[in-house]
C-alpha atoms as a PDB file:
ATOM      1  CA  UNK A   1      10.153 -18.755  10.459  1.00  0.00           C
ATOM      2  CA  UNK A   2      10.087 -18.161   6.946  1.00  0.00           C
ATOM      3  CA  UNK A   3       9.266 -14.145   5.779  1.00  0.00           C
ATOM      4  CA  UNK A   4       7.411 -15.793   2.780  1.00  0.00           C
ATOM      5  CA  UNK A   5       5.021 -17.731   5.078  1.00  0.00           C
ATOM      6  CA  UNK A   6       4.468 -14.586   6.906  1.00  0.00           C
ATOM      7  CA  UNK A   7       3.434 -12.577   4.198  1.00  0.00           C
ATOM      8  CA  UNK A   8       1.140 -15.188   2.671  1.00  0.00           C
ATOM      9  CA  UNK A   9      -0.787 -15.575   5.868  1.00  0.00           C
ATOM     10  CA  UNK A  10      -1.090 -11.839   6.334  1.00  0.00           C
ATOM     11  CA  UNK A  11      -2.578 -11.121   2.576  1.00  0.00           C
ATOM     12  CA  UNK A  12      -4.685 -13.918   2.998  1.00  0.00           C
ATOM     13  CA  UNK A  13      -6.175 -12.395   6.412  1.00  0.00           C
ATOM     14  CA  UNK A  14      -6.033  -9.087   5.053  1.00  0.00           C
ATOM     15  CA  UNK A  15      -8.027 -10.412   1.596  1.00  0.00           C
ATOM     16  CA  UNK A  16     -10.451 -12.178   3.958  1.00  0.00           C
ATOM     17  CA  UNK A  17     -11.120  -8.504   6.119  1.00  0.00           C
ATOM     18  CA  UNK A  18     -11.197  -6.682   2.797  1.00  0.00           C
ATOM     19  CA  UNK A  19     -14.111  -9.237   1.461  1.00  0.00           C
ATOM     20  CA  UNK A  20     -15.653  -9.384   4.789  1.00  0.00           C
ATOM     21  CA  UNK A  21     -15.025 -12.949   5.195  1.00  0.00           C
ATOM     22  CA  UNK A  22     -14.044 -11.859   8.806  1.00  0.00           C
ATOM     23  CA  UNK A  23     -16.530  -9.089   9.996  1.00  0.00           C
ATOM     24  CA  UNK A  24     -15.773  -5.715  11.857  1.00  0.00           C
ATOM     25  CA  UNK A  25     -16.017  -6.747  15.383  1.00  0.00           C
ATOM     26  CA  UNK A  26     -15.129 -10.062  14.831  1.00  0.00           C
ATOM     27  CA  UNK A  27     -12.182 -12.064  17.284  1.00  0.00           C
ATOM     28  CA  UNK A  28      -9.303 -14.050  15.051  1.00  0.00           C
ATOM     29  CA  UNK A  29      -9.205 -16.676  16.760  1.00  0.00           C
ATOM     30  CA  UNK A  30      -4.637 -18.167  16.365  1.00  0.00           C
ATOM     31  CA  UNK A  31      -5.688 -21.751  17.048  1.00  0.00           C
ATOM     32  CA  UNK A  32      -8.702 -21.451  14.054  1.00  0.00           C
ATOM     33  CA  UNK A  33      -6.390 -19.667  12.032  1.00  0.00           C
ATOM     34  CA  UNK A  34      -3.643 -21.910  12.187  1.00  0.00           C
ATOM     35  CA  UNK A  35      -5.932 -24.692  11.687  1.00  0.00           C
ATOM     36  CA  UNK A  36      -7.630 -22.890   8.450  1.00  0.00           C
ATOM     37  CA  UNK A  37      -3.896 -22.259   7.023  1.00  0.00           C
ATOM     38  CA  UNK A  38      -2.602 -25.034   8.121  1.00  0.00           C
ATOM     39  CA  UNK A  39       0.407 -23.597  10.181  1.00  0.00           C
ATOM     40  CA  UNK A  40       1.670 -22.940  13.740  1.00  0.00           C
ATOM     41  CA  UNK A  41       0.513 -20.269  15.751  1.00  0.00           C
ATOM     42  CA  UNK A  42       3.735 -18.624  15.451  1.00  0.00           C
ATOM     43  CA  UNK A  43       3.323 -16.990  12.134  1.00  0.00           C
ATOM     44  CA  UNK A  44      -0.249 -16.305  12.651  1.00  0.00           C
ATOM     45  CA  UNK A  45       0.349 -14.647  15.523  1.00  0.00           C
ATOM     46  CA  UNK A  46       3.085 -12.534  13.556  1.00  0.00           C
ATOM     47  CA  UNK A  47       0.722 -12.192  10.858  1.00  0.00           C
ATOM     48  CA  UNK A  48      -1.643 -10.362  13.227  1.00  0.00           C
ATOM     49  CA  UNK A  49       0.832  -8.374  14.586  1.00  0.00           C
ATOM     50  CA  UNK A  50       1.796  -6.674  11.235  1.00  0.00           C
ATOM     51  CA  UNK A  51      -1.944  -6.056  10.678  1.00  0.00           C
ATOM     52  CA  UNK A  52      -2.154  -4.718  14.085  1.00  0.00           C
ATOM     53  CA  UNK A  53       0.672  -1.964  13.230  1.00  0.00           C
ATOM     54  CA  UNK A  54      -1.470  -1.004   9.787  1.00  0.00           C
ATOM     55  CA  UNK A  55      -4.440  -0.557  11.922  1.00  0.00           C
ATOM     56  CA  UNK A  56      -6.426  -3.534  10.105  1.00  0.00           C
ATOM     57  CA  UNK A  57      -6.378  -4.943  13.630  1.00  0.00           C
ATOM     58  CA  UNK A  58      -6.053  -4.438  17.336  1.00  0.00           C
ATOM     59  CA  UNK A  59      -5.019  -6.432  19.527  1.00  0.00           C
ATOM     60  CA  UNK A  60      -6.911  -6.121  22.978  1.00  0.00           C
ATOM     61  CA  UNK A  61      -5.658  -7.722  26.334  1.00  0.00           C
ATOM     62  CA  UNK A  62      -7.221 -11.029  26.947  1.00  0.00           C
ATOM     63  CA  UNK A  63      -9.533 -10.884  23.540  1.00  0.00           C
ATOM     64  CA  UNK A  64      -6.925 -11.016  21.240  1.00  0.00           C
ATOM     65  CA  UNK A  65      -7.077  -9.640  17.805  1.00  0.00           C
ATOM     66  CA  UNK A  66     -10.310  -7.595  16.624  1.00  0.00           C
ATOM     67  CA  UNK A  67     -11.220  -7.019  13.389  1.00  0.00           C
ATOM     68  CA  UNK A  68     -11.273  -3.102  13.046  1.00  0.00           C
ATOM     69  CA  UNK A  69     -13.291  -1.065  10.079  1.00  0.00           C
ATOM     70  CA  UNK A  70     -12.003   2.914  10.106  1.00  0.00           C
ATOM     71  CA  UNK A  71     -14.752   3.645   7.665  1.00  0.00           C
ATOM     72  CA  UNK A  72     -15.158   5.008   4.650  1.00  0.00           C
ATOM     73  CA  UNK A  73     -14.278   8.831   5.987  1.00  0.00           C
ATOM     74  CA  UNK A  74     -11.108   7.905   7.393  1.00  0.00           C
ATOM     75  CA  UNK A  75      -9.899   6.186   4.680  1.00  0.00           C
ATOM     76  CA  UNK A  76     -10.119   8.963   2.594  1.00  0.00           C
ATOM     77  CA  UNK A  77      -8.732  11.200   5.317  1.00  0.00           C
ATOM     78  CA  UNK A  78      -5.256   8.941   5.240  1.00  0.00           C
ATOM     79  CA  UNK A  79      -4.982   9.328   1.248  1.00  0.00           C
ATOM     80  CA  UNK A  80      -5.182  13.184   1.521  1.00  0.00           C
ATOM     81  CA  UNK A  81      -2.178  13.346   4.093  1.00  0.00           C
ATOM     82  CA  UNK A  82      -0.369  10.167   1.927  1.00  0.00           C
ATOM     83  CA  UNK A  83      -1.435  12.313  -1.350  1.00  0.00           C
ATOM     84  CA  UNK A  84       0.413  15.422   0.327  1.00  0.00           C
ATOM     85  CA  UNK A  85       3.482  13.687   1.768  1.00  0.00           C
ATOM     86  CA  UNK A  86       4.362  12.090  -1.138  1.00  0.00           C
ATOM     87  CA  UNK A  87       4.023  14.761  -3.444  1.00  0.00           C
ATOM     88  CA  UNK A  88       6.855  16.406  -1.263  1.00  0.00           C
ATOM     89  CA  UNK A  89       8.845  13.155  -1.489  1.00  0.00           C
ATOM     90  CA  UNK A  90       8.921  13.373  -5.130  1.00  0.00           C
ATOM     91  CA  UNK A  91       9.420  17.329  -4.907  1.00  0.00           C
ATOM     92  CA  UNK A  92      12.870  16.353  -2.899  1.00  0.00           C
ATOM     93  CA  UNK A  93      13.631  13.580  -5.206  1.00  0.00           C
ATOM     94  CA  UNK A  94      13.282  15.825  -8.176  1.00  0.00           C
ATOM     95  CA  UNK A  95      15.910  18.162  -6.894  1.00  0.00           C
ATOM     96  CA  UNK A  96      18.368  15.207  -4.918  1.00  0.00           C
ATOM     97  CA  UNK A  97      18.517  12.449  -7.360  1.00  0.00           C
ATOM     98  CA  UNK A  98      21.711  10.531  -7.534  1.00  0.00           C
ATOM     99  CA  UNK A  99      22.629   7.717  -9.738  1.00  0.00           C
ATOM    100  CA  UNK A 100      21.998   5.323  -7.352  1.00  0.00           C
ATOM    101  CA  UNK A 101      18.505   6.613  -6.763  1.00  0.00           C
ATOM    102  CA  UNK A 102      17.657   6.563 -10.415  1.00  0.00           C
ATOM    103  CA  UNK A 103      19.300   2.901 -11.064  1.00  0.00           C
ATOM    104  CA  UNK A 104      16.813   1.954  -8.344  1.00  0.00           C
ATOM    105  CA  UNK A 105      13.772   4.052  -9.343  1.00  0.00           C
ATOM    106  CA  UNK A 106      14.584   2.212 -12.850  1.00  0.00           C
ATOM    107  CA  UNK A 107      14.264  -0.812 -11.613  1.00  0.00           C
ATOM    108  CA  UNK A 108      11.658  -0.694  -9.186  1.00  0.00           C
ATOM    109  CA  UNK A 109       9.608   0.455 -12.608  1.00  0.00           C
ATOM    110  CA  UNK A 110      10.470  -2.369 -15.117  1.00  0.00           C
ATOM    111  CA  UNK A 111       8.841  -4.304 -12.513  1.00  0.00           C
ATOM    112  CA  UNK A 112       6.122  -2.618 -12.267  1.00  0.00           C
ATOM    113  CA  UNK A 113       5.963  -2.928 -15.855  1.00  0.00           C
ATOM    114  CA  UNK A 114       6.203  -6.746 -15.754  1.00  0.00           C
ATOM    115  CA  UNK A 115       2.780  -7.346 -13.012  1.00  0.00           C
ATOM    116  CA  UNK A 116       1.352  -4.414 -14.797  1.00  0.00           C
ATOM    117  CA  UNK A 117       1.453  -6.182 -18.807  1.00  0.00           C
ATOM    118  CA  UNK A 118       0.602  -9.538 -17.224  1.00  0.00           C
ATOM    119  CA  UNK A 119      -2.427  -8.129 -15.410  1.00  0.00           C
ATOM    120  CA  UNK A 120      -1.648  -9.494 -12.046  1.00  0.00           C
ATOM    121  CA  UNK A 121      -2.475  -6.731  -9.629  1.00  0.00           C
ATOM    122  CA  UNK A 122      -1.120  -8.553  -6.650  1.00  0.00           C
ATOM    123  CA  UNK A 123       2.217  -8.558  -8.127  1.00  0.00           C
ATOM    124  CA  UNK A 124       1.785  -5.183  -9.342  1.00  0.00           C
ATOM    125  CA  UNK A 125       0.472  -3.602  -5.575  1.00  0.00           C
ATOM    126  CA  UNK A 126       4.309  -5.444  -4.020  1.00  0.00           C
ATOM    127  CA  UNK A 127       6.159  -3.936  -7.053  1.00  0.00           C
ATOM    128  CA  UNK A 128       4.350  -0.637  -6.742  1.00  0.00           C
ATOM    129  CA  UNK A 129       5.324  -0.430  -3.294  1.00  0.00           C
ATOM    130  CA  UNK A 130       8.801  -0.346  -3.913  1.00  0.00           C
ATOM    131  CA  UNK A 131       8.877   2.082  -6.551  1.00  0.00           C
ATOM    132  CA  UNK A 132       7.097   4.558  -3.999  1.00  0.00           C
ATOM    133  CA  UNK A 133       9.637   3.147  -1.879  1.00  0.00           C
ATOM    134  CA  UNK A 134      12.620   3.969  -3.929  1.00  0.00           C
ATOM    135  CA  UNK A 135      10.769   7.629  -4.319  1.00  0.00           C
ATOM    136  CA  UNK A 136      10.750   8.214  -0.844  1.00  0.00           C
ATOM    137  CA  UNK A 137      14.413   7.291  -0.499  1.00  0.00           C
ATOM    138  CA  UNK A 138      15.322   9.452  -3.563  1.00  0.00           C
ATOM    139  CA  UNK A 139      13.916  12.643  -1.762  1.00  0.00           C
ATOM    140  CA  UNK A 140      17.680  11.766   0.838  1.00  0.00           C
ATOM    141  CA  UNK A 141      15.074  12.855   3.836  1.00  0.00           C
ATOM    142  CA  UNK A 142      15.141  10.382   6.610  1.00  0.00           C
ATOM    143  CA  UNK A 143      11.922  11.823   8.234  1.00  0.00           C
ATOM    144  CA  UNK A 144       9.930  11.881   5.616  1.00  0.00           C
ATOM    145  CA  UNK A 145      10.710   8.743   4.218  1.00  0.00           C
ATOM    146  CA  UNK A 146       9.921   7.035   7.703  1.00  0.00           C
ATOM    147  CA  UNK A 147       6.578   8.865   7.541  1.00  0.00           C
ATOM    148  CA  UNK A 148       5.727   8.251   4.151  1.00  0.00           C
ATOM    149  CA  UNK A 149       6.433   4.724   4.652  1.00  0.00           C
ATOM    150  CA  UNK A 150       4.414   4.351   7.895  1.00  0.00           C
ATOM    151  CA  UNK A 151       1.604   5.890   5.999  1.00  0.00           C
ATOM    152  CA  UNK A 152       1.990   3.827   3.499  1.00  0.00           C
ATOM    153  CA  UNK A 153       1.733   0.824   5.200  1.00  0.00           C
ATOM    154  CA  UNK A 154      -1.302   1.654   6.587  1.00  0.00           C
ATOM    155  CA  UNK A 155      -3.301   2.393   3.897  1.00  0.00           C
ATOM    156  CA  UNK A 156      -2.147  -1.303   2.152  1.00  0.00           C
ATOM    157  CA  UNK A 157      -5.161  -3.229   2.291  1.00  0.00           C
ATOM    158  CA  UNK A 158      -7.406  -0.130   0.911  1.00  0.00           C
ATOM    159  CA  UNK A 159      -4.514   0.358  -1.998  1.00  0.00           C
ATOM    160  CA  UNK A 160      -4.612  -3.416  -2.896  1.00  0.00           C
ATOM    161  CA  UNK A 161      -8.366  -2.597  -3.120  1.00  0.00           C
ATOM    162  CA  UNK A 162      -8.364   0.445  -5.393  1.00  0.00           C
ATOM    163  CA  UNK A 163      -5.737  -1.736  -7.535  1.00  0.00           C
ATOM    164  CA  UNK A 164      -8.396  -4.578  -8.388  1.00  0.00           C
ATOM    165  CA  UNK A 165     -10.872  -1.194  -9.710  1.00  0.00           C
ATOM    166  CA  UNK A 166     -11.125  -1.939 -13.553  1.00  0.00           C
ATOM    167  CA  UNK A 167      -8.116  -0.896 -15.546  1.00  0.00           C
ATOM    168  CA  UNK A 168      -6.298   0.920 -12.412  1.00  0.00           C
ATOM    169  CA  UNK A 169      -3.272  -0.977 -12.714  1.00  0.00           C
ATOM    170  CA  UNK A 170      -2.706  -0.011 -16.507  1.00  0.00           C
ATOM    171  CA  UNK A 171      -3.951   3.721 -15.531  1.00  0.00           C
ATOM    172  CA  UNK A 172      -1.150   3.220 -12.080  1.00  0.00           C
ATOM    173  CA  UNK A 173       1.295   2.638 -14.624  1.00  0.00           C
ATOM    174  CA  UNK A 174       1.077   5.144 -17.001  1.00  0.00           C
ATOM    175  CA  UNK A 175       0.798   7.498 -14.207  1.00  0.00           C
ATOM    176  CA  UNK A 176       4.350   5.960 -13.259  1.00  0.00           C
ATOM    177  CA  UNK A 177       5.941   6.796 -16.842  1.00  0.00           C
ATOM    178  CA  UNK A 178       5.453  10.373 -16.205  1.00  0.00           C
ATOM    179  CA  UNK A 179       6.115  10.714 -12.596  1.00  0.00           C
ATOM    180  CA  UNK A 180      10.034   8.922 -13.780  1.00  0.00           C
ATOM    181  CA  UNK A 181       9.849  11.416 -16.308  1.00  0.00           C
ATOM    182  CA  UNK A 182       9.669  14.424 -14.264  1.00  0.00           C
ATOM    183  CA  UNK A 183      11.357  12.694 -11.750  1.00  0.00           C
ATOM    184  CA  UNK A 184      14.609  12.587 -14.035  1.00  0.00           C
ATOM    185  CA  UNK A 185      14.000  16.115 -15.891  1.00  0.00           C
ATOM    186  CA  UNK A 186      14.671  17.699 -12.386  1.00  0.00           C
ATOM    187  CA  UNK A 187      10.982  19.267 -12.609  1.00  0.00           C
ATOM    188  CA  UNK A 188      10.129  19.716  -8.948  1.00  0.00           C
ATOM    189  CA  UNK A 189       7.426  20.970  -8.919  1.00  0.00           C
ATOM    190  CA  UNK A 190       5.786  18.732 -11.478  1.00  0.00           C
ATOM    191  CA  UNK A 191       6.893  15.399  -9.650  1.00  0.00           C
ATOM    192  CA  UNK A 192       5.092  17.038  -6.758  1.00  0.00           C
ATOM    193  CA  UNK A 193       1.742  17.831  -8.773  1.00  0.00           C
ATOM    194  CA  UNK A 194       1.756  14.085 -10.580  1.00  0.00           C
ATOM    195  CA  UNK A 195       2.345  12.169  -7.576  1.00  0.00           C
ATOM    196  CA  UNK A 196      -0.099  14.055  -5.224  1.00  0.00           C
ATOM    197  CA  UNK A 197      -3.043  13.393  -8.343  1.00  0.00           C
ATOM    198  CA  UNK A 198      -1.229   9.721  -8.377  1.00  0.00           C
ATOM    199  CA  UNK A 199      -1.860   8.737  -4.687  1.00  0.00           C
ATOM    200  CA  UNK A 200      -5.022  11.410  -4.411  1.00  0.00           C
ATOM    201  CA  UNK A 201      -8.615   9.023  -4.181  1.00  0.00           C
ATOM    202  CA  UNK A 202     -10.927  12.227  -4.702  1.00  0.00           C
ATOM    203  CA  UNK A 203     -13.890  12.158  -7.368  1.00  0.00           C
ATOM    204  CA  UNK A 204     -14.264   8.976  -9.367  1.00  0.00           C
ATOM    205  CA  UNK A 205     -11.457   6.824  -7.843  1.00  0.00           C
ATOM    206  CA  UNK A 206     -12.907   7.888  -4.448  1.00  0.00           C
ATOM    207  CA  UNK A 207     -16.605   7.103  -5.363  1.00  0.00           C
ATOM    208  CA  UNK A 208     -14.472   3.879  -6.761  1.00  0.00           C
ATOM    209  CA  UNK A 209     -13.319   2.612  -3.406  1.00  0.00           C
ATOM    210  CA  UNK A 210     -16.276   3.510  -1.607  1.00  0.00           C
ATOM    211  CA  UNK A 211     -18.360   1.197  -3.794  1.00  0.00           C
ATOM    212  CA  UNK A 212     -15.740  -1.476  -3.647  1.00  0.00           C
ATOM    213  CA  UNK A 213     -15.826  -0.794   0.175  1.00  0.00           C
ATOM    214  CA  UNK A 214     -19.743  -1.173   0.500  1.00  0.00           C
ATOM    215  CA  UNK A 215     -19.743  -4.445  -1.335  1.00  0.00           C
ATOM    216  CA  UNK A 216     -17.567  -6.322   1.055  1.00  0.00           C
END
């Protein structure tokens, strides 16, 4: 079973709970699903299970997968723990950076630059992930880096969300530049500070989302 295929079938059932084409509540039916998509069951039924682990879904004994909605609240609860954690990743990667870590922090963010120049936020939100990624390995804490990651994975329908706000991905970006820069200076406590405002929804990007959210 091909990764690809996998991956394509979850973004497109993650797109369709995001734009409430399937409703909170609502049973995913394998067999409909692998009709729609034209595909086995077998990579739906993977699909669903990696939306189960972010929480998009849950899968209930003899009902199958249910669409789940945490709400608005919760939501924002997540980014203010994701905002914190990965401010102290980047606080540890400031201070533990090895070559390696910055040849892969490099390159993680010329590809960001790529998705980000040709406007193509879906690009840009599998990109961004693995210069967060590349972060969280920098900061040479196993823990953390399982946690941040976890978290991270979690909130990844509600960040592909926040990426399609007007101008976020240039504004995600340039937000990048200065986190590398800091990042490389060995300025700890700056790296924290930028990348807890860089993950943080509060005030307009929150009122952002939540709009986004209420239109879906």
């Amino acid at each position: 079973m091909s990764e690809n295929v996998v991956q394509r079938l979850r973004d497109e059932i993650e797109n369709g709970i995001i734009s409430n084409d399937f409703a909170p509540g609502e049973r995913l039916d394998e067999v409909q699903l692998a009709t729609r998509f034209g595909v086995s069951r077998t990579p739906i039924r993977e699909a669903l299970m990696q939306l189960n682990a972010i929480g998009l879904v849950e899968i209930r004994p003899r009902r199958g997968a249910i669409v789940i909605d945490p709400g608005p609240h919760r939501i924002f609860e997540m980014f203010e723990v994701m905002a914190e954690i990965e401010g102290m990743a980047g606080s540890l990667a400031a201070r533990r950076l090895t070559d390696a870590d910055r040849t892969a922090i490099l390159a993680a963010h010329a590809d960001c630059k790529r998705s980000s120049s040709a406007g193509d936020s879906d690009a840009y939100y599998y990109d961004n992930e693995r210069f967060h990624r590349a972060i969280y390995a920098a900061s040479h804490n196993d823990f953390l880096s399982e946690q941040c990651v976890a978290l991270h994975r979690r909130l990844q329908p509600y960040r592909r969300l926040q990426l399609r706000v007007r101008n976020r991905v240039a504004t995600s970006f340039s937000e990048h530049d200065t986190v590398v820069e800091a990042l490389f200076a060995g300025d700890a406590e700056r790296a924290r500070t930028l990348l807890r405002q860089h993950v943080s929804i509060q005030g307009e990007r929150f009122s952002d989302l939540v709009s986004t959210l209420s239109r879906r």
